[in-house]
N, C-alpha and C. Protein backbone atom coordinates (compact mmCIF):
# COMPACT_ATOMS: atom_id res chain seq x y z
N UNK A 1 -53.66 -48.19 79.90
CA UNK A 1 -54.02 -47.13 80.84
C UNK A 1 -54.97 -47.69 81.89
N UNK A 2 -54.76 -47.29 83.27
CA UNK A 2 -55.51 -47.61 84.26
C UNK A 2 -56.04 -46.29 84.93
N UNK A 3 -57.28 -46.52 85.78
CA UNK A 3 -57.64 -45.74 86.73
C UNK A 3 -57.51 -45.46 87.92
N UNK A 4 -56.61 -46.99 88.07
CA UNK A 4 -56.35 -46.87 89.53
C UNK A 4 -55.68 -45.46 90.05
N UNK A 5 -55.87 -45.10 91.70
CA UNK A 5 -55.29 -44.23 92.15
C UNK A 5 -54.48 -44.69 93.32
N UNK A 6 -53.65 -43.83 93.66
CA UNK A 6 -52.99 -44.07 94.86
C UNK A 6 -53.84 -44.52 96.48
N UNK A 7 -54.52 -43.94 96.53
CA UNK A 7 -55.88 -44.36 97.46
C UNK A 7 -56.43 -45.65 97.36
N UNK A 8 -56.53 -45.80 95.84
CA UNK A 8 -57.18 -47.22 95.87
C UNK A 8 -56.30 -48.29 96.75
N UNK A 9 -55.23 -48.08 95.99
CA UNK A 9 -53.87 -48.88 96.87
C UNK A 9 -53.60 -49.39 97.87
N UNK A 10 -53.78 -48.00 98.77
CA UNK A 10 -53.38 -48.11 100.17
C UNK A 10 -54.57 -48.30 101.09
N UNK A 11 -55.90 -47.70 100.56
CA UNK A 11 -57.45 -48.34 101.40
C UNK A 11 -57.13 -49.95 101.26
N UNK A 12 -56.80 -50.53 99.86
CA UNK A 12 -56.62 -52.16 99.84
C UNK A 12 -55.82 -52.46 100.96
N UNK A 13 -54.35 -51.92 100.97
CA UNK A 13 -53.47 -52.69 101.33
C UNK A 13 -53.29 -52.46 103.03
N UNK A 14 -53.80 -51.28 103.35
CA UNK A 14 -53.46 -50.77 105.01
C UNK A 14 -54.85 -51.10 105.54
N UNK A 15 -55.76 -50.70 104.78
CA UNK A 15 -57.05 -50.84 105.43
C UNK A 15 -57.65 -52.29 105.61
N UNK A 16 -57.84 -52.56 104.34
CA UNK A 16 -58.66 -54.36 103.54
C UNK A 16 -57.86 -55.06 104.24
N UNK A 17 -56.28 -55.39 103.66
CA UNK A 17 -55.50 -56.25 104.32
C UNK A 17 -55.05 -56.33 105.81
N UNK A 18 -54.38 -55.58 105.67
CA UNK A 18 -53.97 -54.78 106.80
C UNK A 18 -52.55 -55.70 107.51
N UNK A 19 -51.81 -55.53 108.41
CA UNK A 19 -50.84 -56.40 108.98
C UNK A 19 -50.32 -57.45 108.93
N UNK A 20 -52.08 -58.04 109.53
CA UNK A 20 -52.65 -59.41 109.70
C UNK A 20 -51.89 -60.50 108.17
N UNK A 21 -52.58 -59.88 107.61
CA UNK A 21 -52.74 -60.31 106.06
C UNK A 21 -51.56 -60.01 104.66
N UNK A 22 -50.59 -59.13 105.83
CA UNK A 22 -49.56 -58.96 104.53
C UNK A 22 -48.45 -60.01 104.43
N UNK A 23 -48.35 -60.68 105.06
CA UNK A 23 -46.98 -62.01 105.03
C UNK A 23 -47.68 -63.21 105.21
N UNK A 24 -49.05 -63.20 104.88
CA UNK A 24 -49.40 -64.61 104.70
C UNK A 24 -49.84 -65.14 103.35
N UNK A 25 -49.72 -66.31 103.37
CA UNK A 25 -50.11 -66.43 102.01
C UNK A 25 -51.60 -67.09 102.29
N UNK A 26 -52.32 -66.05 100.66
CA UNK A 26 -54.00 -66.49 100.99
C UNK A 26 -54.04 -66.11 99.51
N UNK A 27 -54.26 -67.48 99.27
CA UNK A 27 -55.25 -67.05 97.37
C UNK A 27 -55.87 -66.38 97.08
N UNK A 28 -57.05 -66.47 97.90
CA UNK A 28 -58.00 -65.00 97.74
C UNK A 28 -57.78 -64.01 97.56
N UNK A 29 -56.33 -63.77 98.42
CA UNK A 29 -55.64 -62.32 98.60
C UNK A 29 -55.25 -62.19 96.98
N UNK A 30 -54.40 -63.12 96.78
CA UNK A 30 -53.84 -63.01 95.93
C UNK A 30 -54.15 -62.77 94.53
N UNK A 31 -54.87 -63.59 94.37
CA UNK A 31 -56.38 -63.38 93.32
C UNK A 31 -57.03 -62.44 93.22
N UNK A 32 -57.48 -61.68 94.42
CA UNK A 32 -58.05 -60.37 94.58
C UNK A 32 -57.02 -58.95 93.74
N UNK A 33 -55.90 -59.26 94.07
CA UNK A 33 -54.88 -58.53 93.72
C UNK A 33 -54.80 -58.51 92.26
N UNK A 34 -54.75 -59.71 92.11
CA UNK A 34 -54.47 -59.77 90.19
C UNK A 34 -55.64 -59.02 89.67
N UNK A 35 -56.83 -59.29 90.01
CA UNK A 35 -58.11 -58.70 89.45
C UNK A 35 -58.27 -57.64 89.53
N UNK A 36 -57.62 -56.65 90.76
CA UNK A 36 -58.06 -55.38 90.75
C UNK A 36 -56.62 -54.81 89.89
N UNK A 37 -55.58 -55.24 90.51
CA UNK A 37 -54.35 -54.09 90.13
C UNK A 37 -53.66 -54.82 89.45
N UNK A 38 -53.58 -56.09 88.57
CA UNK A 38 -52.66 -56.33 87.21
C UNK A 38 -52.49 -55.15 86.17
N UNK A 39 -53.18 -54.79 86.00
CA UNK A 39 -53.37 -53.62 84.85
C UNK A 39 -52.46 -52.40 85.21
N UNK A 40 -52.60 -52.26 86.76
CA UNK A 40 -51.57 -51.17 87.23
C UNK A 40 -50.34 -51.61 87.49
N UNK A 41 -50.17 -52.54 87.45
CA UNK A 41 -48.99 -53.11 88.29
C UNK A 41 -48.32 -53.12 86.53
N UNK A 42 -48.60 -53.89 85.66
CA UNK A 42 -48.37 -53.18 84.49
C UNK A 42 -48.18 -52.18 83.52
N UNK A 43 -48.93 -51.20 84.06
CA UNK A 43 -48.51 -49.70 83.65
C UNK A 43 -47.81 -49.22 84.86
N UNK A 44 -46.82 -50.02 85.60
CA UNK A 44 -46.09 -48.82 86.90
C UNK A 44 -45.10 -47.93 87.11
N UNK A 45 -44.37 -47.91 85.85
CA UNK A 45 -43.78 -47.25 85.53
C UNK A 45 -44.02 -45.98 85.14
N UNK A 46 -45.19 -45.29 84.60
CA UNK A 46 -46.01 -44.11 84.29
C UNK A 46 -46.69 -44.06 85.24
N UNK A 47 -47.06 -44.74 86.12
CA UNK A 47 -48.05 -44.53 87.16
C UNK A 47 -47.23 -44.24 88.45
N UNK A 48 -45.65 -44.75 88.57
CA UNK A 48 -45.30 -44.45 89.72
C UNK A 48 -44.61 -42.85 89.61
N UNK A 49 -44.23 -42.73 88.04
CA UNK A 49 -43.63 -41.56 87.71
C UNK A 49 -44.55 -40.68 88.07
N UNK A 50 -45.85 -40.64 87.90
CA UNK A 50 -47.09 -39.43 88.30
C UNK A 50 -47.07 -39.88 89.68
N UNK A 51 -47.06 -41.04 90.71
CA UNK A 51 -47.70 -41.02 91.84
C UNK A 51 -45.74 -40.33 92.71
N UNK A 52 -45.23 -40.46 92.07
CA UNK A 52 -43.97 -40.48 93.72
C UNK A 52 -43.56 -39.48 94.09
N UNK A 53 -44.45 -37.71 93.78
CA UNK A 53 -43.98 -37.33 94.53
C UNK A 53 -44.68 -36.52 95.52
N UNK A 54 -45.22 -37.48 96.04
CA UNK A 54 -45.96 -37.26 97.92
C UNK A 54 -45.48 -38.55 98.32
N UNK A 55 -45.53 -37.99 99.65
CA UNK A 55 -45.64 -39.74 100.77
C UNK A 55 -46.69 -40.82 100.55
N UNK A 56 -47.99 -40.51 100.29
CA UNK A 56 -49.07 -41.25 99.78
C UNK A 56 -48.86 -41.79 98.62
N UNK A 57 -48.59 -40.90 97.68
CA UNK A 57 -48.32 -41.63 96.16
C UNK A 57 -47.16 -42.44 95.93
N UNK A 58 -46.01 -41.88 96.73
CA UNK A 58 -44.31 -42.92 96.72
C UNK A 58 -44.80 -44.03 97.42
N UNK A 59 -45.76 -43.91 98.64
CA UNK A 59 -46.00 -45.45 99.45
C UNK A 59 -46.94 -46.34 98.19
N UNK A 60 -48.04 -45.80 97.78
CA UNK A 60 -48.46 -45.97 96.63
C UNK A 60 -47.82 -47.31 95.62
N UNK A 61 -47.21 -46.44 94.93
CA UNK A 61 -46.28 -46.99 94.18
C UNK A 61 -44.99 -48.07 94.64
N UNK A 62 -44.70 -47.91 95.48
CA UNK A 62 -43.83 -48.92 96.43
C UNK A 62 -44.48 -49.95 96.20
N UNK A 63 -45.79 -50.18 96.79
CA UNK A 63 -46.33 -51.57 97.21
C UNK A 63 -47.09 -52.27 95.73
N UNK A 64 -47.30 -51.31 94.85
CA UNK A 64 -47.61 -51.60 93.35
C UNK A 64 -46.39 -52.35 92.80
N UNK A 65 -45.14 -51.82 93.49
CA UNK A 65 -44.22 -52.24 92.14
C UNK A 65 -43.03 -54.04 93.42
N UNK A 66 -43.46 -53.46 94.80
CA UNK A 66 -42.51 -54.45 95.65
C UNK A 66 -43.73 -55.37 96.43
N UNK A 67 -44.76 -55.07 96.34
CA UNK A 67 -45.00 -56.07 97.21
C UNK A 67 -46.31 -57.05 96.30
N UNK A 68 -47.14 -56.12 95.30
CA UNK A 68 -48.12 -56.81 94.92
C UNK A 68 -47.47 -57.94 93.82
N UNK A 69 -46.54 -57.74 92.87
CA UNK A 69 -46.06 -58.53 91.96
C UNK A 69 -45.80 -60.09 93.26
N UNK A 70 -45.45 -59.82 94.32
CA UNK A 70 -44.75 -61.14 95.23
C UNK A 70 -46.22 -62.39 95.43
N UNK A 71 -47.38 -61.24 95.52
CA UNK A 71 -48.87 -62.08 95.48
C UNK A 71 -49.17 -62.42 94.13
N UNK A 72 -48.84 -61.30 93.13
CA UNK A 72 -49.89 -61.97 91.86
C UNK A 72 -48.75 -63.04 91.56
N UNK A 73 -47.80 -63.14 91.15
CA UNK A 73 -46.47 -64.30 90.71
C UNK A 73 -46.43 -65.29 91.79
N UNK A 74 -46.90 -65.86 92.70
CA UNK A 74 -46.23 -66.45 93.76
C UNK A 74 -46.04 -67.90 92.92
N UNK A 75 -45.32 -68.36 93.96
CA UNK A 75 -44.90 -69.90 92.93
C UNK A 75 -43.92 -70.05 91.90
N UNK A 76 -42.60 -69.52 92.09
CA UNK A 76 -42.01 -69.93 91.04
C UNK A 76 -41.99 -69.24 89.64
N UNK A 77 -42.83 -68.05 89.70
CA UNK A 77 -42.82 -66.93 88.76
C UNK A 77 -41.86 -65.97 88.52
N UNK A 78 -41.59 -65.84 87.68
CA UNK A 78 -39.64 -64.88 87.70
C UNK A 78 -40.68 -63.02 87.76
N UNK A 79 -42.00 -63.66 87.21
CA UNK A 79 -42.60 -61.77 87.14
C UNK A 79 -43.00 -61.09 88.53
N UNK A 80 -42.59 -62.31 89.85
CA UNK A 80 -42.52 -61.65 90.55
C UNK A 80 -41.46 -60.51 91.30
N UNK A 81 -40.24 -61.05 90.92
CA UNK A 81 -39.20 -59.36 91.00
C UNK A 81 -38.76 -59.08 89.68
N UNK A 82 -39.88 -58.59 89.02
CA UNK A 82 -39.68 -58.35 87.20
C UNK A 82 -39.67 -56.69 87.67
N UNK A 83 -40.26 -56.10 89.00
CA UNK A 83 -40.32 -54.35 88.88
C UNK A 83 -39.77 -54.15 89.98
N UNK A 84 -38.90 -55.14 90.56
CA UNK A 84 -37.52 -54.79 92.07
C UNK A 84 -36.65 -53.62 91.46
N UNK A 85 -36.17 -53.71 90.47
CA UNK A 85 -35.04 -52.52 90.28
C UNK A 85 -36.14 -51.35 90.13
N UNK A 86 -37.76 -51.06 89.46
CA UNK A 86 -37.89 -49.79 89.48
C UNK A 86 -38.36 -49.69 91.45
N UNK A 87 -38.73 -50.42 91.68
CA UNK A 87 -38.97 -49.91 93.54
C UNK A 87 -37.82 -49.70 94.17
N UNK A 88 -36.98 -50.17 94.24
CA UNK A 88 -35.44 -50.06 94.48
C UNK A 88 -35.23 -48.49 94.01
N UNK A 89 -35.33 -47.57 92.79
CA UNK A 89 -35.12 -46.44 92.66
C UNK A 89 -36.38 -45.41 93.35
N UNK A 90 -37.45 -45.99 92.97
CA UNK A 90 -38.82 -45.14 93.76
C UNK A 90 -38.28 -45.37 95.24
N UNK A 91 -37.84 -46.63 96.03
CA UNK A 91 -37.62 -45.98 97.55
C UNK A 91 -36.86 -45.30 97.31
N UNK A 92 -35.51 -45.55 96.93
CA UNK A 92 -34.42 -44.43 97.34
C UNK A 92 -34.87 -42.83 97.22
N UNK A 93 -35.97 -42.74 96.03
CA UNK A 93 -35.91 -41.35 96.19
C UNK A 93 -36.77 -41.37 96.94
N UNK A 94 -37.78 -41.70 97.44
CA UNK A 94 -38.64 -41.63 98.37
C UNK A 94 -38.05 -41.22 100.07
N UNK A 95 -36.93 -41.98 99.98
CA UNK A 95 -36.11 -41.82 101.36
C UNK A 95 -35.64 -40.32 101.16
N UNK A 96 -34.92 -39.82 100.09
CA UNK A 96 -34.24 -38.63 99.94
C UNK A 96 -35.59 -38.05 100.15
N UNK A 97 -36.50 -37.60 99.88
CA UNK A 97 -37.56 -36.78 100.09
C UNK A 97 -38.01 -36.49 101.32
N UNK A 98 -38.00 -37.81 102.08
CA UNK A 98 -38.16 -37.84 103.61
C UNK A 98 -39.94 -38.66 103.21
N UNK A 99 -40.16 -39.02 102.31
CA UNK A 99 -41.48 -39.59 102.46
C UNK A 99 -42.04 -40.88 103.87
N UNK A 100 -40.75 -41.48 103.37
CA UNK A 100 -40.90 -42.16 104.79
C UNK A 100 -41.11 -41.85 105.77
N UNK A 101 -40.62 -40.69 106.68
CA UNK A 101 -40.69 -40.36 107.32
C UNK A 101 -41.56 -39.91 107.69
N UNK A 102 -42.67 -39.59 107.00
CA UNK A 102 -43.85 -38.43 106.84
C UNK A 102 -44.60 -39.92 106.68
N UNK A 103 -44.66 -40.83 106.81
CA UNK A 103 -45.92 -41.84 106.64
C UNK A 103 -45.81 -42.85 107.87
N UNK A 104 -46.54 -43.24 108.85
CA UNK A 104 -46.93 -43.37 110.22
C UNK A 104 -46.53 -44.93 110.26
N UNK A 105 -46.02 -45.84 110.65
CA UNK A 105 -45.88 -47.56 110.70
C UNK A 105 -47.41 -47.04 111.10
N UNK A 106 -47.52 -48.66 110.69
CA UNK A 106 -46.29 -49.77 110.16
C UNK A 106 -46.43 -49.72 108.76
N UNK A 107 -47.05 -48.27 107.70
CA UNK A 107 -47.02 -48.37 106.34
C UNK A 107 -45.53 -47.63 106.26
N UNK A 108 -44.97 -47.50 107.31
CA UNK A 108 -43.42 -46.95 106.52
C UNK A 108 -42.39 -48.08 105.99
N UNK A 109 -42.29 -49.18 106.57
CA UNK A 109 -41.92 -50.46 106.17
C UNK A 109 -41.89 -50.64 105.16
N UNK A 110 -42.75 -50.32 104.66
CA UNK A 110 -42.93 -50.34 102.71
C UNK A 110 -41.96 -49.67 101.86
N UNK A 111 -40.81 -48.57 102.40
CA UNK A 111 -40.19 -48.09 102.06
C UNK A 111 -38.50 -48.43 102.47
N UNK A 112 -39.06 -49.43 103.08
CA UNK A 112 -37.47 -49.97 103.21
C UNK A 112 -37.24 -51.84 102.96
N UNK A 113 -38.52 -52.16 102.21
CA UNK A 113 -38.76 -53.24 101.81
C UNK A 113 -38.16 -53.55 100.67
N UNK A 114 -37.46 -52.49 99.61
CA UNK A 114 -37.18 -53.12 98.23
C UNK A 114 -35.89 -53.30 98.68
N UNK A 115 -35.14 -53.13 99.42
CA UNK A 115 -33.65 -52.61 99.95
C UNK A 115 -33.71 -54.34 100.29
N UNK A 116 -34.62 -54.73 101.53
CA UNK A 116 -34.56 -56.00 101.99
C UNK A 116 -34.84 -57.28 101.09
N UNK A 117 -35.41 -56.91 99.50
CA UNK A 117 -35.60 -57.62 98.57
C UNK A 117 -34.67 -58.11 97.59
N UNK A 118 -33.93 -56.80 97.97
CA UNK A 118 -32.54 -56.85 96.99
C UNK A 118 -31.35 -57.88 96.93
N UNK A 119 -31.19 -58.54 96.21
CA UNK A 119 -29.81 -59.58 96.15
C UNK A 119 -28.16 -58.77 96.29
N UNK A 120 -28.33 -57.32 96.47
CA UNK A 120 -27.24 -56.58 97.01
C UNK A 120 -27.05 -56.69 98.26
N UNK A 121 -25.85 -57.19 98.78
CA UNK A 121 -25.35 -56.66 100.02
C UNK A 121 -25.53 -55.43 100.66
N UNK A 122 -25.24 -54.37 99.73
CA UNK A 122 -24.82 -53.34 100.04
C UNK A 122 -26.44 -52.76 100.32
N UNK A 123 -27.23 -53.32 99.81
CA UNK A 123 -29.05 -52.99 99.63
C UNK A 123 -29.41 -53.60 100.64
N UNK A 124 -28.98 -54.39 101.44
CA UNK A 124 -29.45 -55.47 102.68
C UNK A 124 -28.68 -54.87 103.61
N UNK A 125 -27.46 -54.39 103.96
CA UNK A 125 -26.91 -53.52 104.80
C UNK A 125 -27.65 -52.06 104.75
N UNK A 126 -28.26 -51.40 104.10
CA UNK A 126 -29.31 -50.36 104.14
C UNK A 126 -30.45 -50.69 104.85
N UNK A 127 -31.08 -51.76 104.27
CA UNK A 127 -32.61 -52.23 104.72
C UNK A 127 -31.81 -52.23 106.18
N UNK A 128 -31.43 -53.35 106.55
CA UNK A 128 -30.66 -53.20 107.85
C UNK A 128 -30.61 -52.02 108.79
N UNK A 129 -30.29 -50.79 108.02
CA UNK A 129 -29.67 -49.93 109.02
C UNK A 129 -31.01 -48.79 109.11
N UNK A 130 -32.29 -48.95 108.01
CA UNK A 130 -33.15 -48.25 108.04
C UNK A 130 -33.79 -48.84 108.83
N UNK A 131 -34.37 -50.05 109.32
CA UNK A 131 -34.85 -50.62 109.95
C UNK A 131 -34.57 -50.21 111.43
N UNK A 132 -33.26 -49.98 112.04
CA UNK A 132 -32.71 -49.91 113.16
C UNK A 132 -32.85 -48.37 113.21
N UNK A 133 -32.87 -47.61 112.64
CA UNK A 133 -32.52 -46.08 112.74
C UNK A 133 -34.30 -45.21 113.05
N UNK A 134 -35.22 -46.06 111.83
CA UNK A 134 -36.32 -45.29 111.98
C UNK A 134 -37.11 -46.51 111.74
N UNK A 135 -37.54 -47.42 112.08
CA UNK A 135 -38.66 -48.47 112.33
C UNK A 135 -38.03 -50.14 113.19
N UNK A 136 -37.70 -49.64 114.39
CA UNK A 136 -37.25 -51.37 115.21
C UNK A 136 -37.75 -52.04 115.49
N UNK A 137 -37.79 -52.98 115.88
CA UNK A 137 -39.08 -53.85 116.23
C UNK A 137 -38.90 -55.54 115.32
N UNK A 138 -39.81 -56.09 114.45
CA UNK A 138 -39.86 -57.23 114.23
C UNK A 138 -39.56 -57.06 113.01
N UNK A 139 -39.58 -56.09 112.23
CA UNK A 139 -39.11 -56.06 111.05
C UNK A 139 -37.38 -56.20 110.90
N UNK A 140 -37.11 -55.34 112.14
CA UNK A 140 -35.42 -55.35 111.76
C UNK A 140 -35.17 -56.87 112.05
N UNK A 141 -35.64 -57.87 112.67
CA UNK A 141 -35.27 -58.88 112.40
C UNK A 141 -35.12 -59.69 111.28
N UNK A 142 -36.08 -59.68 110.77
CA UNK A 142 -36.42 -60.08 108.97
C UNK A 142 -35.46 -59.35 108.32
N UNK A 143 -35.14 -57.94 108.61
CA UNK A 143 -34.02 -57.77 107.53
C UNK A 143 -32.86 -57.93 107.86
N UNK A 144 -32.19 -58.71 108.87
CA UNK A 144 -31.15 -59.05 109.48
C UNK A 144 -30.66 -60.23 108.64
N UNK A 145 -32.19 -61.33 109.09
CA UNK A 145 -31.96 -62.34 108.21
C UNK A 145 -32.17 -62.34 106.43
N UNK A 146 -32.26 -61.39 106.43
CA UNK A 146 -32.14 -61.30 104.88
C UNK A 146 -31.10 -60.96 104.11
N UNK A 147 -30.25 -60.17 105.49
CA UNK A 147 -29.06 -59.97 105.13
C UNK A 147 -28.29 -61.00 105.76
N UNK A 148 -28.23 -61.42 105.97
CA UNK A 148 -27.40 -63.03 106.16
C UNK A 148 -27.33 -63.91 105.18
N UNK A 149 -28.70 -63.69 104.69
CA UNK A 149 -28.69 -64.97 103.72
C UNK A 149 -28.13 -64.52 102.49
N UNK A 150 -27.69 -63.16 102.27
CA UNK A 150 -27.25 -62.51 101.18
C UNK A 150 -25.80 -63.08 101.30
N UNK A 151 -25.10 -62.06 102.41
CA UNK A 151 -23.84 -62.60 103.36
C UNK A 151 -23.29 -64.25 102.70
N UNK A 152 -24.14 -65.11 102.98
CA UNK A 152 -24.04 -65.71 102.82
C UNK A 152 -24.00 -67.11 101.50
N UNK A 153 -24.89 -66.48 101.02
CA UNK A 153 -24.92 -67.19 99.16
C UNK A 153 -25.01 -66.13 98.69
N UNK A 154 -24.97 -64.57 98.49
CA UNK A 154 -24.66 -64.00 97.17
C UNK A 154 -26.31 -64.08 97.29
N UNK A 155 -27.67 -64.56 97.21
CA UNK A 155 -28.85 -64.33 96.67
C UNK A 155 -29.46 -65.09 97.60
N UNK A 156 -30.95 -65.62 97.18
CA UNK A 156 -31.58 -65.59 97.83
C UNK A 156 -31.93 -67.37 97.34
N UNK A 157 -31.75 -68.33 97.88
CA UNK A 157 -32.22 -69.30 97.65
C UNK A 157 -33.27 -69.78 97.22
N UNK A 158 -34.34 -68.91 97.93
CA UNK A 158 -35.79 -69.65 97.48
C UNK A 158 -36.18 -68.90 96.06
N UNK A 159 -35.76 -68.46 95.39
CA UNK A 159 -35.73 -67.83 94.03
C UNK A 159 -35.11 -68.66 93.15
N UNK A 160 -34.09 -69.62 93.30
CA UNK A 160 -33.52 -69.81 92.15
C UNK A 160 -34.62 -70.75 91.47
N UNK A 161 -35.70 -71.72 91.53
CA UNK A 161 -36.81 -71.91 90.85
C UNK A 161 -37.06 -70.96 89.72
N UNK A 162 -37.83 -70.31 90.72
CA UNK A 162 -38.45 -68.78 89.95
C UNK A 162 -37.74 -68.13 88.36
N UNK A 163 -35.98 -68.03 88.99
CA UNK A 163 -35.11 -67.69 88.24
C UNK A 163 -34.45 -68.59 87.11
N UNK A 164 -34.82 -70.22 87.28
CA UNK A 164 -34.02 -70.62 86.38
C UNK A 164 -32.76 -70.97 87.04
N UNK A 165 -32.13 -70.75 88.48
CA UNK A 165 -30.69 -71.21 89.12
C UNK A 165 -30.79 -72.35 89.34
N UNK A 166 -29.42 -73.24 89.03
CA UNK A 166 -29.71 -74.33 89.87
C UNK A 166 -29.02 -74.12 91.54
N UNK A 167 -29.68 -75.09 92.54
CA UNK A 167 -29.01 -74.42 93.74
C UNK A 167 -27.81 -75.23 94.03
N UNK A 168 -27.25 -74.73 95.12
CA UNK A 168 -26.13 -75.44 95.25
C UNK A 168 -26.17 -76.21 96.33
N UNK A 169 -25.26 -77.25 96.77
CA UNK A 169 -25.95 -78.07 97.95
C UNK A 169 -26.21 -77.49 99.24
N UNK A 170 -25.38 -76.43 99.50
CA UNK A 170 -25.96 -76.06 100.82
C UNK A 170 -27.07 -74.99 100.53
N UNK A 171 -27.81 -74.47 99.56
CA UNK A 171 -28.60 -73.83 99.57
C UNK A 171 -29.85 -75.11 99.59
N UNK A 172 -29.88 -75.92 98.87
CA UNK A 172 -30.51 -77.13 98.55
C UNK A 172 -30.76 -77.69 99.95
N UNK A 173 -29.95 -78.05 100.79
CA UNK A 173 -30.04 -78.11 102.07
C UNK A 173 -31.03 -77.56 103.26
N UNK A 174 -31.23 -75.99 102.74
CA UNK A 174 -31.42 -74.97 103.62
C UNK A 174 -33.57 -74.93 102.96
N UNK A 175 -33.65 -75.31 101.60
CA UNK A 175 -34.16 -74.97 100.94
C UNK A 175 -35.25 -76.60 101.58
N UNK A 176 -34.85 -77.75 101.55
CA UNK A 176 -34.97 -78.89 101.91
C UNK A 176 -36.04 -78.91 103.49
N UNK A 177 -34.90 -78.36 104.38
CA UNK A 177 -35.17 -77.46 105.75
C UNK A 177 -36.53 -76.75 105.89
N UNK A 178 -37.15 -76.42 104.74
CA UNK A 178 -38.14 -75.23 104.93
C UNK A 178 -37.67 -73.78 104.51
N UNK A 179 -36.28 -73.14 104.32
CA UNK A 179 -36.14 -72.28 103.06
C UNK A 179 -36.61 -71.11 104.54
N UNK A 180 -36.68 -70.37 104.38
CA UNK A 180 -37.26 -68.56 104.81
C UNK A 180 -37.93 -69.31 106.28
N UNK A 181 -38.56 -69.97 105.94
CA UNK A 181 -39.74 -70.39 107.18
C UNK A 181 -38.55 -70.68 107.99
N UNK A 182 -37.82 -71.54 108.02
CA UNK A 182 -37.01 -72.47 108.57
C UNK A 182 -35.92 -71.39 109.53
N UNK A 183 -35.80 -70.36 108.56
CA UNK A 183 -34.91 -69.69 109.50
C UNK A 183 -35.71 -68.67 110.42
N UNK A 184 -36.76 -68.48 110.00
CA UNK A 184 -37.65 -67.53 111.20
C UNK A 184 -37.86 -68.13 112.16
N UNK A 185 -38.06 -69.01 111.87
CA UNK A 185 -38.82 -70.35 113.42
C UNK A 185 -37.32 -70.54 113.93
N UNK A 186 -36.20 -70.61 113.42
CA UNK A 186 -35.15 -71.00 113.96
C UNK A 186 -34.69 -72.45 113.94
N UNK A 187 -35.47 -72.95 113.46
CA UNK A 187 -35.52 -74.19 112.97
C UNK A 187 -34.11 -75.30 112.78
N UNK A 188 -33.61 -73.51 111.88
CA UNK A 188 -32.05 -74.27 110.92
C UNK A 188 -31.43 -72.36 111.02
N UNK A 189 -30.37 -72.48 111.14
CA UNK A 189 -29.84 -71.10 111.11
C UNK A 189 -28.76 -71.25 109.79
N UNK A 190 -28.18 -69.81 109.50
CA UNK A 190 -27.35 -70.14 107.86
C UNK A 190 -25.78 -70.14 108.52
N UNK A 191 -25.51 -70.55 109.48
CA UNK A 191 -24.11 -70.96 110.12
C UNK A 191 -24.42 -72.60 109.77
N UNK A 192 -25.30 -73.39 110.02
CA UNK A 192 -25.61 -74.47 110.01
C UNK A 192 -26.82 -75.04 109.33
N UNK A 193 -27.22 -74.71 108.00
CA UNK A 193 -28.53 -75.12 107.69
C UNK A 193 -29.29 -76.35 107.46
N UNK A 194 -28.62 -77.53 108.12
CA UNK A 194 -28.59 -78.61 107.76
C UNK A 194 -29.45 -79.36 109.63
């Protein structure tokens, strides 16, 4: 059992962190994270069941179960998408509710983030089309390329570590390249990752 609340959450994550600080990688951050919210991030399943149904408590719970596991696991940890399938069901209903909608960017992003996490096509063609419909900008790019890289190997390359896959040469290739970085900078595109 934890105390955390939904507030605690989002003062951390919109306020403390904020933009700046959510796609970079910083130990501190990360560390900070394990210390305050392991315990919740571990009970999130009872905690997202009580927090999801407001916009505050579904955003809440979103970033408990999709984005903090990606800081406390980083490196090759499989426990970092160990709670993708329960955020994957907390957005969807979150979307049916309209929570998203009711929560201001750039914390609405958070609700179309497990979609863009997902090794589904069909979950990367969503992120995709939520992105374009109700938040455009720099995110729909990221989930463009996320859906490409789905498109394209079935998963996500820089995971198979994490997971135990071995890769295959053109993921190995891409992965070689700089992996995620490589295709944001443009570096290497997944028509040609070499």
């Amino acid at each position: 059992m934890t105390d955390i609340t939904p507030q605690d959450i989002l003062s951390f994550w919109l306020d403390e962190i904020g933009p700046k600080g959510w796609y970079v990688r910083d130990d501190a951050v990360d560390a900070q994270i394990s210390t305050r919210f392991m315990s919740a991030w571990q009970d999130a399943e009872r905690l997202s069941a009580a927090w999801s149904h407001t916009p505050e408590g579904a955003l809440a719970a979103l970033i408990l179960t999709d984005q903090f596991p990606r800081n406390m696991f980083r490196d090759n940890d499989p426990r970092a998408y160990a709670t993708d399938p329960l955020a994957l069901r907390l957005a969807d209903a979150a979307i049916a509710a309209g929570h998203d909608l009711a929560t201001p960017e750039p914390g609405r992003q958070f609700f179309y983030l497990p979609f863009e996490h997902s090794e589904s096509l069909a979950d990367q063609d969503r992120a995709v089309a939520l992105f374009a419909e109700r938040m455009p900008g720099e995110n729909l790019h990221h989930a463009q390329l996320h859906r490409d890289t789905i498109a394209r190997f079935g998963r996500f390359p820089w995971r198979n570590a994490a997971l135990g896959r071995d890769s295959t040469p053109a993921e190995s290739e891409l992965l070689a390249a700089g992996g995620y970085g490589a295709l944001v900078s443009g570096k290497v595109s997944l028509e040609d990752p070499g």
